[in-house]
C-alpha atoms as a PDB file:
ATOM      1  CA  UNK A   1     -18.560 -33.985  56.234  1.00  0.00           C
ATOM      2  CA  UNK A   2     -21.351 -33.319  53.479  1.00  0.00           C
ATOM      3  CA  UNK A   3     -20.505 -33.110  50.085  1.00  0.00           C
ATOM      4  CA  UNK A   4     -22.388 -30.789  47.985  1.00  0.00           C
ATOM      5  CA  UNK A   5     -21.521 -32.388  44.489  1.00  0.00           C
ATOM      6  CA  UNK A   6     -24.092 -33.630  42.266  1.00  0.00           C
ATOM      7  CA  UNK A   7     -24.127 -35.195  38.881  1.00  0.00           C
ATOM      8  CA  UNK A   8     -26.203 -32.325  37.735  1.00  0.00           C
ATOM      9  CA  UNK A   9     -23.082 -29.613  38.888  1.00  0.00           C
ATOM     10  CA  UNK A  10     -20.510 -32.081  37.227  1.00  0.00           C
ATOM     11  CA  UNK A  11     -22.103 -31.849  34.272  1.00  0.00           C
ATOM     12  CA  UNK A  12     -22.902 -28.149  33.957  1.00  0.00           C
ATOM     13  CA  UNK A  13     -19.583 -27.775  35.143  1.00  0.00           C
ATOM     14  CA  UNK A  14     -18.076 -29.547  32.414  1.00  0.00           C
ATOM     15  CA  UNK A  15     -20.357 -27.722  29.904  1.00  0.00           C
ATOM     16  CA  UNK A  16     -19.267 -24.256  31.387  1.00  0.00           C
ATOM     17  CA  UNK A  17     -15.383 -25.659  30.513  1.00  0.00           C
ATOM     18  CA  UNK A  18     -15.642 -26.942  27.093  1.00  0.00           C
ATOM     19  CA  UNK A  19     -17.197 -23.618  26.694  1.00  0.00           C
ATOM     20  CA  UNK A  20     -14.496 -21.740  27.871  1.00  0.00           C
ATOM     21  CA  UNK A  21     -11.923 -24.546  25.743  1.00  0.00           C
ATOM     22  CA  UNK A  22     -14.137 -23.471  22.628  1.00  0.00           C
ATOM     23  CA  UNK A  23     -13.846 -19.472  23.670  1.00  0.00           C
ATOM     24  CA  UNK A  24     -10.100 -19.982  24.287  1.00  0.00           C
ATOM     25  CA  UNK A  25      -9.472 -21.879  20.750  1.00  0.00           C
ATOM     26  CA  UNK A  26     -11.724 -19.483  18.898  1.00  0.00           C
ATOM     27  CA  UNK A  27      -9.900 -16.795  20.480  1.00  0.00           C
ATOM     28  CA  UNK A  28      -6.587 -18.162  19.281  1.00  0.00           C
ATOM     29  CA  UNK A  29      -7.700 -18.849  16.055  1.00  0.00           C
ATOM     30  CA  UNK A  30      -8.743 -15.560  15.754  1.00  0.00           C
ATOM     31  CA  UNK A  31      -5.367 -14.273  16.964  1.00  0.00           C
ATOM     32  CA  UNK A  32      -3.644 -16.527  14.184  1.00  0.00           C
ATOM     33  CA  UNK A  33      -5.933 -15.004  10.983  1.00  0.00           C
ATOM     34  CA  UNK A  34      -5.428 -11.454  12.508  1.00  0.00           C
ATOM     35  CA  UNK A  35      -1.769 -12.043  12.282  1.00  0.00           C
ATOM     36  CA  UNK A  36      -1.662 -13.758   9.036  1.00  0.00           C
ATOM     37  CA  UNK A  37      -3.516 -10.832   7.566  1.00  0.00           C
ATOM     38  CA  UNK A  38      -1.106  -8.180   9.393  1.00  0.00           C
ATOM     39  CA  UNK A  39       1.461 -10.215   7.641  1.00  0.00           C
ATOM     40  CA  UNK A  40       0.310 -10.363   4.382  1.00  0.00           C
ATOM     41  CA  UNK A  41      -0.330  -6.878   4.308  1.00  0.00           C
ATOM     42  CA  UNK A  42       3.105  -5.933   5.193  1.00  0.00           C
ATOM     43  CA  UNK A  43       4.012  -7.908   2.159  1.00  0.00           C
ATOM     44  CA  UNK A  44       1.898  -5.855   0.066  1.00  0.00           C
ATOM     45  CA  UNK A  45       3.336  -3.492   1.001  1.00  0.00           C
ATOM     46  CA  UNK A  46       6.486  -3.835   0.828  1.00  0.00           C
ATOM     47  CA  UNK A  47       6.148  -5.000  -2.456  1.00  0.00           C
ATOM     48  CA  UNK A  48       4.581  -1.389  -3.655  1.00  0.00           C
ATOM     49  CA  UNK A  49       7.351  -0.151  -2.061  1.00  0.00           C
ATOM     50  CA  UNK A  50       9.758  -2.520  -3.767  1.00  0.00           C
ATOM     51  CA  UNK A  51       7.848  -2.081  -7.529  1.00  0.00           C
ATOM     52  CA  UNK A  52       7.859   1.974  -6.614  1.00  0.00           C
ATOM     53  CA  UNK A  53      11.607   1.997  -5.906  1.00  0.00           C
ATOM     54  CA  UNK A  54      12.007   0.032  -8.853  1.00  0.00           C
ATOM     55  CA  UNK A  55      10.088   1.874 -11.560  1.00  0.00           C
ATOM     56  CA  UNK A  56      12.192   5.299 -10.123  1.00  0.00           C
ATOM     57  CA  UNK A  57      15.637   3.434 -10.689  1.00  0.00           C
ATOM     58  CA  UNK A  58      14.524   2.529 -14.203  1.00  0.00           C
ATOM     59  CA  UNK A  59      13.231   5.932 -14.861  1.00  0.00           C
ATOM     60  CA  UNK A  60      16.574   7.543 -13.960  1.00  0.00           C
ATOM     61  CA  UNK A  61      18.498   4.916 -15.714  1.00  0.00           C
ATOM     62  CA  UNK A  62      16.432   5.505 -18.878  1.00  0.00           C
ATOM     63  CA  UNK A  63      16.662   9.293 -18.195  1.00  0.00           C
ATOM     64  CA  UNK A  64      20.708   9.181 -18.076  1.00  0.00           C
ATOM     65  CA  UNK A  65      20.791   6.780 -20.976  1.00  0.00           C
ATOM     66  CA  UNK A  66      19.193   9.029 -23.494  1.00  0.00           C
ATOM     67  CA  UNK A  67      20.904  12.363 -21.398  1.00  0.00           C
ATOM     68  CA  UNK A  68      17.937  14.195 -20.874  1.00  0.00           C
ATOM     69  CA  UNK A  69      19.079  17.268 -22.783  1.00  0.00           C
ATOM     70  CA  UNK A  70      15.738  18.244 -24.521  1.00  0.00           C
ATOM     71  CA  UNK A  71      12.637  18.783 -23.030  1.00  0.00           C
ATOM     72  CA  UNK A  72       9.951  16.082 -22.183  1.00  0.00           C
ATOM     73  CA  UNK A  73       6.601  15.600 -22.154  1.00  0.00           C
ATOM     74  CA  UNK A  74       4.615  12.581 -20.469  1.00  0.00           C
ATOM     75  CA  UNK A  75       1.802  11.455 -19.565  1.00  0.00           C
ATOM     76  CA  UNK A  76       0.912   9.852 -16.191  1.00  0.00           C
ATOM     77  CA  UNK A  77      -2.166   8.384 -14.779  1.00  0.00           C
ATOM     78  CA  UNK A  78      -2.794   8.746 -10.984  1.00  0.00           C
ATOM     79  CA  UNK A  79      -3.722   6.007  -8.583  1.00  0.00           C
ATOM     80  CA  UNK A  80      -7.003   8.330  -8.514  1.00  0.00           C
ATOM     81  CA  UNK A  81      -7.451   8.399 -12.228  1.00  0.00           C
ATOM     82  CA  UNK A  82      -6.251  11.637 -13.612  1.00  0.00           C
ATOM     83  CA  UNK A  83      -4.107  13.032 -15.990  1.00  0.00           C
ATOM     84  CA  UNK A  84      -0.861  14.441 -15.088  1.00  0.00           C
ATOM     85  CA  UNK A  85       1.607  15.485 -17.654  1.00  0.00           C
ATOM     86  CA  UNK A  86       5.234  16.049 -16.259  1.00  0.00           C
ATOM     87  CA  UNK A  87       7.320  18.524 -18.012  1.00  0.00           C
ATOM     88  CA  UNK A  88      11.269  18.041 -17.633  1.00  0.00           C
ATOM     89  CA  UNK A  89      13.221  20.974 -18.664  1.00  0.00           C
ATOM     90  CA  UNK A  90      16.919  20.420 -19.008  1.00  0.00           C
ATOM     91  CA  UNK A  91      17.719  23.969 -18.743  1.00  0.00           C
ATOM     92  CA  UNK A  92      16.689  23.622 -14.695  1.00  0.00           C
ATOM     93  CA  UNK A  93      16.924  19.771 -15.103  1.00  0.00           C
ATOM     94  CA  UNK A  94      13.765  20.335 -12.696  1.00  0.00           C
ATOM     95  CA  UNK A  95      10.125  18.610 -13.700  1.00  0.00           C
ATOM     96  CA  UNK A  96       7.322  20.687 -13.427  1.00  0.00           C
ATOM     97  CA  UNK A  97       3.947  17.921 -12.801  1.00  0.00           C
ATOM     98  CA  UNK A  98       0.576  19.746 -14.220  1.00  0.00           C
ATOM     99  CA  UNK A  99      -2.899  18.780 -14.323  1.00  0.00           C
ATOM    100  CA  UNK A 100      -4.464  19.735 -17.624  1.00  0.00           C
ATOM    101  CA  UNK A 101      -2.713  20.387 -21.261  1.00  0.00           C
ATOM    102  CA  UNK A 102      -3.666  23.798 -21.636  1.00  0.00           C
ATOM    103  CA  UNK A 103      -1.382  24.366 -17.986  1.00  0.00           C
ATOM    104  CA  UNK A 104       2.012  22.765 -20.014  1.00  0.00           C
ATOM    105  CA  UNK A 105       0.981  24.944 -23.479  1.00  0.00           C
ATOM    106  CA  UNK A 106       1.038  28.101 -20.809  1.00  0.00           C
ATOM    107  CA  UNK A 107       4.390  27.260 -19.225  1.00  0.00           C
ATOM    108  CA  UNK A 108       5.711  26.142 -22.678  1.00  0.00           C
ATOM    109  CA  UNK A 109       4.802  29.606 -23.779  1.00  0.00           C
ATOM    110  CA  UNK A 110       6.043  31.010 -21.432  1.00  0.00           C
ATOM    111  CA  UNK A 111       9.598  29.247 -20.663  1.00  0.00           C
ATOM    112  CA  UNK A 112      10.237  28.058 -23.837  1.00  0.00           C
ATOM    113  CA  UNK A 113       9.789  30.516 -26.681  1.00  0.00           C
END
């Protein structure tokens, strides 16, 4: 029986399988920072989340402290960068959210005479 090995197939053999050890751990590692990332960005946001949820509860709290019973005026800044102002009018005990100043003088004017 003939054998058909040589030492120059064992040795592009064992190139072609550290290769493929290489692609296999670079491919893992991969996996791992892909993960880590998907992970960390869950945690972002859940921390929004958490900070949004937050800020609302201290809102209302502040809101139920003082007993809302006059009307309110602030200003908010978008995650975009404009203006709102947010009207609350304890008549309705609805807020009304508007984008410019001369929109709250014209409901003011109109609501609240």
């Amino acid at each position: 029986m003939q054998s058909n090995f040589t030492p120059e197939h064992s040795e592009h053999h064992s190139n072609n399988c550290s290769s493929k050890r290489s692609s296999n751990s670079l491919e893992a590692e991969f996996r791992q920072i892909i993960q880590r990332r998907e992970i960390n960005r869950r945690k972002t946001n859940r921390r929004k989340t958490i900070a949004a949820i937050a800020s609302h509860i201290a809102r209302a709290l502040v809101d139920y402290l003082t007993g809302k019973d006059a009307l309110s005026v602030r200003q908010k800044l978008t995650p975009n960068g404009d203006c709102q102002w947010i009207v609350y009018d304890p008549e309705t005990r609805r807020r009304h959210v508007f984008t410019s100043q001369q929109d709250v003088r014209v409901w003011l004017d109109n609501h609240h005479r």
